[in-house]
C-alpha atoms as a PDB file:
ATOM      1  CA  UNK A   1    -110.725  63.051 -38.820  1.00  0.00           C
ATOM      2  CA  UNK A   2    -108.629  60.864 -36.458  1.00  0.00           C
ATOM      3  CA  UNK A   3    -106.582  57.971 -38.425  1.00  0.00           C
ATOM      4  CA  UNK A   4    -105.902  54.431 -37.042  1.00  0.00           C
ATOM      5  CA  UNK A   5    -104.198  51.455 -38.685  1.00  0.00           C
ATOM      6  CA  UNK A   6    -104.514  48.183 -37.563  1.00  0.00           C
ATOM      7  CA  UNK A   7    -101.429  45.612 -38.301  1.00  0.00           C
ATOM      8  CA  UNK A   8    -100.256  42.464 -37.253  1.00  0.00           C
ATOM      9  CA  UNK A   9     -98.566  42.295 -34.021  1.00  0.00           C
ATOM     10  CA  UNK A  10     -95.535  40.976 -34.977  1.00  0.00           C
ATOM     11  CA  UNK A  11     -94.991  43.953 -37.414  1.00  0.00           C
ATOM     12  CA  UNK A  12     -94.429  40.868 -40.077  1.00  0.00           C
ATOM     13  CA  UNK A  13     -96.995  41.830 -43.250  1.00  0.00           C
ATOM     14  CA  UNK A  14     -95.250  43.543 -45.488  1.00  0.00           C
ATOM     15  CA  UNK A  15     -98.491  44.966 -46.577  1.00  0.00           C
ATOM     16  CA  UNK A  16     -99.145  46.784 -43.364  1.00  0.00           C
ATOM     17  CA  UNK A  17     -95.288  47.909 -43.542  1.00  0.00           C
ATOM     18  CA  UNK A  18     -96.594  48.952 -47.195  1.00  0.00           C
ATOM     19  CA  UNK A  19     -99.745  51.625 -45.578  1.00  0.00           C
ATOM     20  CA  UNK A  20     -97.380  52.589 -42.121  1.00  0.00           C
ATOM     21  CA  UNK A  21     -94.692  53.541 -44.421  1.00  0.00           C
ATOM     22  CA  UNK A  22     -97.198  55.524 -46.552  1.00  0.00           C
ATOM     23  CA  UNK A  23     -98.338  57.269 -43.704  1.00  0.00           C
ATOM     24  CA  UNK A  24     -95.225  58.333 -42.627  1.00  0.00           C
ATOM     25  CA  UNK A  25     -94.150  59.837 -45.861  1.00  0.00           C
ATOM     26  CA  UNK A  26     -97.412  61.912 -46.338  1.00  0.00           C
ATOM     27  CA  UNK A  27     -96.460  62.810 -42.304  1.00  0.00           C
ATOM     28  CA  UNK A  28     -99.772  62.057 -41.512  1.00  0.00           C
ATOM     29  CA  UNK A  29    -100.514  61.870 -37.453  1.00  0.00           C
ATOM     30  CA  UNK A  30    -101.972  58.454 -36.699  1.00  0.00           C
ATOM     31  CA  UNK A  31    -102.305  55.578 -33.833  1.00  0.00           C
ATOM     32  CA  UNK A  32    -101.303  52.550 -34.150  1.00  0.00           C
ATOM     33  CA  UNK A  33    -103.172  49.500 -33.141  1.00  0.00           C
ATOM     34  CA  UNK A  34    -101.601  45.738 -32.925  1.00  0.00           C
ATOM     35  CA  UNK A  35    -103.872  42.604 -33.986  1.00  0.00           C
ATOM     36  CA  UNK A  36    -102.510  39.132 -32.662  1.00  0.00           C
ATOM     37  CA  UNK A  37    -102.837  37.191 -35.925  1.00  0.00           C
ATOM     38  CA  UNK A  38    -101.660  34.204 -33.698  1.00  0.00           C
ATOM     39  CA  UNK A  39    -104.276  34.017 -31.345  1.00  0.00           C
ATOM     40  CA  UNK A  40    -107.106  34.350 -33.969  1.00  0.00           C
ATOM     41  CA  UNK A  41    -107.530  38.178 -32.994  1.00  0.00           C
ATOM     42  CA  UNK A  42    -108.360  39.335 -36.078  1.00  0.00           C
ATOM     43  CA  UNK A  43    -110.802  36.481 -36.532  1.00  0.00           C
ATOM     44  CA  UNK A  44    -113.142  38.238 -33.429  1.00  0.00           C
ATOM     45  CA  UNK A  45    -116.517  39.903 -33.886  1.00  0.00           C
ATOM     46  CA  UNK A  46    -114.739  42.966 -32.615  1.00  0.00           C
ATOM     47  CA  UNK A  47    -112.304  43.187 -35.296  1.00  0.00           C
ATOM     48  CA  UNK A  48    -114.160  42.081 -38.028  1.00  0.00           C
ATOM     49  CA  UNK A  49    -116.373  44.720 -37.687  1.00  0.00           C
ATOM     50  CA  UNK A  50    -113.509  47.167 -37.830  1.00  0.00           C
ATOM     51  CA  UNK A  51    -112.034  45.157 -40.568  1.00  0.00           C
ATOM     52  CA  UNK A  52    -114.523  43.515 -43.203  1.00  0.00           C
ATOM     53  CA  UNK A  53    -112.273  41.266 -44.582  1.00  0.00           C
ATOM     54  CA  UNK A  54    -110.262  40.045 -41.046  1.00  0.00           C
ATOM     55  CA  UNK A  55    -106.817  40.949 -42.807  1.00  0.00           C
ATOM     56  CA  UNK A  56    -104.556  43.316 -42.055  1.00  0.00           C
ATOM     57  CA  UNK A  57    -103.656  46.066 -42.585  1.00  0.00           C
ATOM     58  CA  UNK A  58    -106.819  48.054 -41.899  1.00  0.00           C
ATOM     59  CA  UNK A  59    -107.566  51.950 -42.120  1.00  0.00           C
ATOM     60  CA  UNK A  60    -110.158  53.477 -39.909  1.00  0.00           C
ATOM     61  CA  UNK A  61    -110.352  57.103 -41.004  1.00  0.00           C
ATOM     62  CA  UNK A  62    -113.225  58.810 -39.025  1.00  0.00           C
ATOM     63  CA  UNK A  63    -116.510  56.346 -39.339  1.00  0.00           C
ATOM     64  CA  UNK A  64    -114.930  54.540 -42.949  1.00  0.00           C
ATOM     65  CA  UNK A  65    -112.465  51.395 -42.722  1.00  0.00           C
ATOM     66  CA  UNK A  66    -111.091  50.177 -45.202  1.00  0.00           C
ATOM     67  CA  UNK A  67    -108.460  47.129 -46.005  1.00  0.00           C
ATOM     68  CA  UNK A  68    -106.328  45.874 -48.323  1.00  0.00           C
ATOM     69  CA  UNK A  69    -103.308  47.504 -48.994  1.00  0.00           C
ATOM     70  CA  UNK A  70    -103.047  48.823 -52.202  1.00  0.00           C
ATOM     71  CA  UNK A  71    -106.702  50.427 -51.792  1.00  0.00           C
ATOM     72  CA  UNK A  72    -105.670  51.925 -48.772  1.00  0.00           C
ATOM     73  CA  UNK A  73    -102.938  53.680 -50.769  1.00  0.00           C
ATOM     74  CA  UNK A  74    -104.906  55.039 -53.251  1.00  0.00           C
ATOM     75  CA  UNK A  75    -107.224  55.937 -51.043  1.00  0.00           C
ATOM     76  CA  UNK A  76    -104.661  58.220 -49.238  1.00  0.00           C
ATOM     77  CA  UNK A  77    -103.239  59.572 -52.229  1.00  0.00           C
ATOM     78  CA  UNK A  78    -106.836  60.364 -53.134  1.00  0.00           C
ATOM     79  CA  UNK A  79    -107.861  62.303 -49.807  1.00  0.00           C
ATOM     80  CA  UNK A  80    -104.383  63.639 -48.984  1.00  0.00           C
ATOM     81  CA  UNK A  81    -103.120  64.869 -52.524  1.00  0.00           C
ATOM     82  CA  UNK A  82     -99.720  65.237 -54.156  1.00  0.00           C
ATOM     83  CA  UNK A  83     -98.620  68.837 -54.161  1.00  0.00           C
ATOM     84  CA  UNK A  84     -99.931  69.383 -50.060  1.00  0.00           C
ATOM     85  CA  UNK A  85     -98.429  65.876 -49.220  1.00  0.00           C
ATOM     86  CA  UNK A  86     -95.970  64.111 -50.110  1.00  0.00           C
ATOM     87  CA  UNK A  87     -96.528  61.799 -53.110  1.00  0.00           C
ATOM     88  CA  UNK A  88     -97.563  57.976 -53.274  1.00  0.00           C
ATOM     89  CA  UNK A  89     -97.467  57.673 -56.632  1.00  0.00           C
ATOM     90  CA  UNK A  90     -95.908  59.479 -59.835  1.00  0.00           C
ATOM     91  CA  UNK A  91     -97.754  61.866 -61.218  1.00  0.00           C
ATOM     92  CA  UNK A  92     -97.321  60.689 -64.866  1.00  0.00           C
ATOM     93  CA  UNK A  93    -100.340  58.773 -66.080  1.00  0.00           C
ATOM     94  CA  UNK A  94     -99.136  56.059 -67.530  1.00  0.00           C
ATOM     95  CA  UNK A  95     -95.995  55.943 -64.578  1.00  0.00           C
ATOM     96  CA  UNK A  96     -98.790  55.661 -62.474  1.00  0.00           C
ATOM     97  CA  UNK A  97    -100.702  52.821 -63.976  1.00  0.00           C
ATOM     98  CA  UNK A  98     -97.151  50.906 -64.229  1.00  0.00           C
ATOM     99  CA  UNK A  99     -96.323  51.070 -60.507  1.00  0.00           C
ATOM    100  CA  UNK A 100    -100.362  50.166 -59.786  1.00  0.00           C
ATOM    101  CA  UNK A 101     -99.670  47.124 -62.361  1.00  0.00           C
ATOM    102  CA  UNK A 102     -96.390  45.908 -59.877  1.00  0.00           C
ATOM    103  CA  UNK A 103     -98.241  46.251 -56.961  1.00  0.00           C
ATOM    104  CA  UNK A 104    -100.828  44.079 -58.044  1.00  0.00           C
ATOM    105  CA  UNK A 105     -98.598  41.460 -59.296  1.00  0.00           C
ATOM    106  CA  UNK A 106     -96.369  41.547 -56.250  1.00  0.00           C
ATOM    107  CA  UNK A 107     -99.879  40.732 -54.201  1.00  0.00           C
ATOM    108  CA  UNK A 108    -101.190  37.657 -56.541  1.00  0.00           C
ATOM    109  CA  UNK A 109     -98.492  35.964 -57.848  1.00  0.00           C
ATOM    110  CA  UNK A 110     -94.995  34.511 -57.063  1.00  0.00           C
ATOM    111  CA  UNK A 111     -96.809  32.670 -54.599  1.00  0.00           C
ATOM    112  CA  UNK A 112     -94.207  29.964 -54.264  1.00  0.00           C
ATOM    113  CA  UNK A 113     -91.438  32.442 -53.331  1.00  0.00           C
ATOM    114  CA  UNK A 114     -93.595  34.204 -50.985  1.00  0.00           C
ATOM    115  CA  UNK A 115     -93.914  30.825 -49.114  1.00  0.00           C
ATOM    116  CA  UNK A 116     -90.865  29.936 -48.989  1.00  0.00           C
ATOM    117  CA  UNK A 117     -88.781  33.250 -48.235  1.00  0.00           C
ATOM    118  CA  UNK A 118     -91.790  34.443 -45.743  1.00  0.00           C
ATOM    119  CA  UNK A 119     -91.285  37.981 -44.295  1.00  0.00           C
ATOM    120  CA  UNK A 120     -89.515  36.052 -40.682  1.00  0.00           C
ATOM    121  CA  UNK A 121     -86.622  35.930 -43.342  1.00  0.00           C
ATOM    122  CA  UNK A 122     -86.510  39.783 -43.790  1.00  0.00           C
ATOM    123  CA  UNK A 123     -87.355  41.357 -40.506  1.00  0.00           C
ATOM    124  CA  UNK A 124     -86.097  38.387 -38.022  1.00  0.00           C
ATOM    125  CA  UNK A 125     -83.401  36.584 -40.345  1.00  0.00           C
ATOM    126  CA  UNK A 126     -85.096  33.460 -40.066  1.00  0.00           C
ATOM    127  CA  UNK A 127     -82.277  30.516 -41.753  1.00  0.00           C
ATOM    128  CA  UNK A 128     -84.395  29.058 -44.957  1.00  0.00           C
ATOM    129  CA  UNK A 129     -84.078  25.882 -47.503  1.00  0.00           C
ATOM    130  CA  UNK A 130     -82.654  26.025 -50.803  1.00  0.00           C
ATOM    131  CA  UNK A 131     -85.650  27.157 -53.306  1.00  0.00           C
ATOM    132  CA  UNK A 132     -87.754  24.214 -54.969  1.00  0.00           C
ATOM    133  CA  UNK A 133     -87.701  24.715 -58.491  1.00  0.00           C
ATOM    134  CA  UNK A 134     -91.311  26.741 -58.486  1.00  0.00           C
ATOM    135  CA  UNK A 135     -89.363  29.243 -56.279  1.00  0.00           C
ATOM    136  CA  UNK A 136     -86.678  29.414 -58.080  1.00  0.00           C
ATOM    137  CA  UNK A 137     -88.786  29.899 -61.260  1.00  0.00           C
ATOM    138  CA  UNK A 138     -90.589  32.913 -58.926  1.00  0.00           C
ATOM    139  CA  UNK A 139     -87.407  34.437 -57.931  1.00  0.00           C
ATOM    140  CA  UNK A 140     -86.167  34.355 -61.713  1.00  0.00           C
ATOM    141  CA  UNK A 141     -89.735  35.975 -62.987  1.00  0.00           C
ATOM    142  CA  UNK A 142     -88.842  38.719 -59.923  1.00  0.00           C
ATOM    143  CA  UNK A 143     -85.812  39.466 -61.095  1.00  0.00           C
ATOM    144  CA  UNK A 144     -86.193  39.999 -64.888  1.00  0.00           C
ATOM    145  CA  UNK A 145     -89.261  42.250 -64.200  1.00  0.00           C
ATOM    146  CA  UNK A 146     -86.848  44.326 -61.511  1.00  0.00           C
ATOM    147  CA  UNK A 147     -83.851  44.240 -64.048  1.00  0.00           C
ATOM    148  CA  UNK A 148     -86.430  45.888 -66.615  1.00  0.00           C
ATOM    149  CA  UNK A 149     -87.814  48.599 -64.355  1.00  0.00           C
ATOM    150  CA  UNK A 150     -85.305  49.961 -61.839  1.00  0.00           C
ATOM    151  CA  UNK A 151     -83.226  52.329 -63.446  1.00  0.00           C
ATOM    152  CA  UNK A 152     -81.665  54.040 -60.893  1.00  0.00           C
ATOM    153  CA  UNK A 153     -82.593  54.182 -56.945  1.00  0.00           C
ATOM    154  CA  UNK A 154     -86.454  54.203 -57.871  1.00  0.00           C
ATOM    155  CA  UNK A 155     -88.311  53.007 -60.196  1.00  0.00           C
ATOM    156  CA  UNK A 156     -89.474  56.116 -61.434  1.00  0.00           C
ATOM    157  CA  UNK A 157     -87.891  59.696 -61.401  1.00  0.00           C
ATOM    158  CA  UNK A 158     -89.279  60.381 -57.866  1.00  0.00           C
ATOM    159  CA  UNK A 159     -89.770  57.527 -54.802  1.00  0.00           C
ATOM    160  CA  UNK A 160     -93.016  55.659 -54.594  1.00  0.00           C
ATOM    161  CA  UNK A 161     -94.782  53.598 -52.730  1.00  0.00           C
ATOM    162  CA  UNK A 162     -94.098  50.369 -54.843  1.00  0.00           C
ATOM    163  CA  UNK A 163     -90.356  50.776 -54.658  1.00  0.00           C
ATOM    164  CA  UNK A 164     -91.079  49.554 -51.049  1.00  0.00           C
ATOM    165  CA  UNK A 165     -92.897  47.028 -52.229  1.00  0.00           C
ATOM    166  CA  UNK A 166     -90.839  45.337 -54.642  1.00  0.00           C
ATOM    167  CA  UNK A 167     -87.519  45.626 -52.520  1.00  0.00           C
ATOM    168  CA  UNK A 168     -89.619  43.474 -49.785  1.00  0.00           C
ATOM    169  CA  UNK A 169     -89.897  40.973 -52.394  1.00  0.00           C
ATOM    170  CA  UNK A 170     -85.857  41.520 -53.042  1.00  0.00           C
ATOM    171  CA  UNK A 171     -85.351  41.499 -49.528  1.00  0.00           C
ATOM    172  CA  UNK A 172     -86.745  37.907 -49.656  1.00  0.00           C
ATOM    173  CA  UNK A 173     -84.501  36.650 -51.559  1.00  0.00           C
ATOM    174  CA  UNK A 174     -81.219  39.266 -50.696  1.00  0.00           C
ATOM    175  CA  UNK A 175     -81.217  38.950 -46.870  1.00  0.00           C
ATOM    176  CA  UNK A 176     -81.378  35.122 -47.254  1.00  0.00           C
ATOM    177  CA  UNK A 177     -78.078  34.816 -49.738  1.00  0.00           C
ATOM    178  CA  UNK A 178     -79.942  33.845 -52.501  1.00  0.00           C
ATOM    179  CA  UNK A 179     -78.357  35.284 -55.731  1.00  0.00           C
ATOM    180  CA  UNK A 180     -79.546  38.796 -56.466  1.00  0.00           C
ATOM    181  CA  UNK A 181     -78.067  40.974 -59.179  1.00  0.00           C
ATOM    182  CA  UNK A 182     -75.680  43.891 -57.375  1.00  0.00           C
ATOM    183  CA  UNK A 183     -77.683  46.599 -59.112  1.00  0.00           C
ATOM    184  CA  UNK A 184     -80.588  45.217 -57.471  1.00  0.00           C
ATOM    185  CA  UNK A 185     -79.214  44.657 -54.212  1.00  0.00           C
ATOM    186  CA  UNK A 186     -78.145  48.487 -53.903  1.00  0.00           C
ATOM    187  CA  UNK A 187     -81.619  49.245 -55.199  1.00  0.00           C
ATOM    188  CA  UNK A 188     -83.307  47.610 -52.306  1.00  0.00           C
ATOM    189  CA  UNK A 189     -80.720  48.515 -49.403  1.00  0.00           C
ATOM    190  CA  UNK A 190     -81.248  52.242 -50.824  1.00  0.00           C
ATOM    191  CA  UNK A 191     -85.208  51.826 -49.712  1.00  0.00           C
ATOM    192  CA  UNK A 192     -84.474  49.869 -46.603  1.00  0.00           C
ATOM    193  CA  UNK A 193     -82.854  53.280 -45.409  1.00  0.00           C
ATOM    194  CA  UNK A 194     -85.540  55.712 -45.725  1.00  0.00           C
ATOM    195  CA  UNK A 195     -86.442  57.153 -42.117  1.00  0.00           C
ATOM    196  CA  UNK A 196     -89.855  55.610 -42.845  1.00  0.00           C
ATOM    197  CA  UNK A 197     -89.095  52.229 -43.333  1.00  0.00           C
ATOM    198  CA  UNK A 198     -86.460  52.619 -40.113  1.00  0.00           C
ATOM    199  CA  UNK A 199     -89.845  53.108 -38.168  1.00  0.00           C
ATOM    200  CA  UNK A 200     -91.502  50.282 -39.106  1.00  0.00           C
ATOM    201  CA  UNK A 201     -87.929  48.467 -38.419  1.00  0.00           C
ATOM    202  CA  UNK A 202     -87.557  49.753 -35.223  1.00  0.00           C
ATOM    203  CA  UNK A 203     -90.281  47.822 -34.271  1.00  0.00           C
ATOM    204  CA  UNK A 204     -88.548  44.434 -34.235  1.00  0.00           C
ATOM    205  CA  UNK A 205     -85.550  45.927 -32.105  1.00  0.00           C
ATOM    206  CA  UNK A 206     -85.077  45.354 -28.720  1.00  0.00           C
ATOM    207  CA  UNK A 207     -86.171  47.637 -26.075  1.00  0.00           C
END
């Protein structure tokens, strides 16, 4: 069944970077389709009823759609398995309920550091203000729960899909000069340079 994800049109979500990059590492053959967030595109009759929710990213795998990120994840790691694809997720148990536990705390907190480092700092290098002190309490909370996990260039023994996700939330902070422990800095240049996430980078390159 044919694939198709919907993102933003100024490649800008991290969440949609989140699914394209997933889809690139299983090597999964998809099209890509842009939604002008701007304009109120995704607010349309026409997308909604691709959509549901009127976010992005969106999945359309044969007649099912599907959004939200994470649950697009697991839903690929579901329908194209570890051991014929390439993994999403570590195979361990309880490795795999830790990386689900980070994902969902990257999307529903540190809401004041997500505001004020939005993604225009990582993929356009958008000049921001010094962090309020909520940030900065965000940005500390970020760092001690990196500092505890990342031993190493992934989290885990193997790459996963919420390595990407918490170096975009590094990448916040990193490609703005705020301070960033070296250790951590290496950790999320090291996943800015996998060929996936150079695809979804490409994108904001000129022609």
């Amino acid at each position: 069944m044919e694939l198709t994800l919907y993102v933003d049109s100024l490649f800008t979500s991290p969440w949609a970077m989140s699914v394209f990059v997933a889809l690139k590492e299983k090597q999964l053959l998809f099209s890509l389709q842009t939604v002008d967030l701007g304009t109120g595109q995704n607010q349309l009759p026409a997308y909604r009823a691709v959509s549901l929710t009127a976010r992005v990213p969106a999945l359309v795998h044969g007649d099912f759609l599907l959004t939200e990120s994470s649950a697009i994840t697991e839903y690929l790691e579901e329908v194209f398995p570890a051991g014929q694809f390439a993994a999403l997720y570590p195979q361990d148990v309880h490795e795999r309920a830790r990386a689900r536990q980070l994902q969902g705390w990257i999307r529903s907190d540190l809401l004041p550091l997500r505001q004020q480092r939005d993604t225009e700092t990582v993929f356009f290098g958008k000049a921001c203000a010094p962090l309020d002190a909520a940030a900065q309490q965000a940005a500390q909370r970020l760092i001690s729960v990196a500092e505890q996990l990342v031993r190493g260039p992934y989290l885990f023994e193997h790459w996963c899909v919420a390595d990407l996700d918490l170096a975009i939330m590094l990448q916040r902070l990193i490609l703005n000069g705020d301070p960033v422990p070296a250790a951590l800095r290496d950790y999320a240049a090291a996943q800015w340079q996998r060929p996936s996430v150079q695809q979804w980078l490409a994108h904001h390159q000129p022609d």
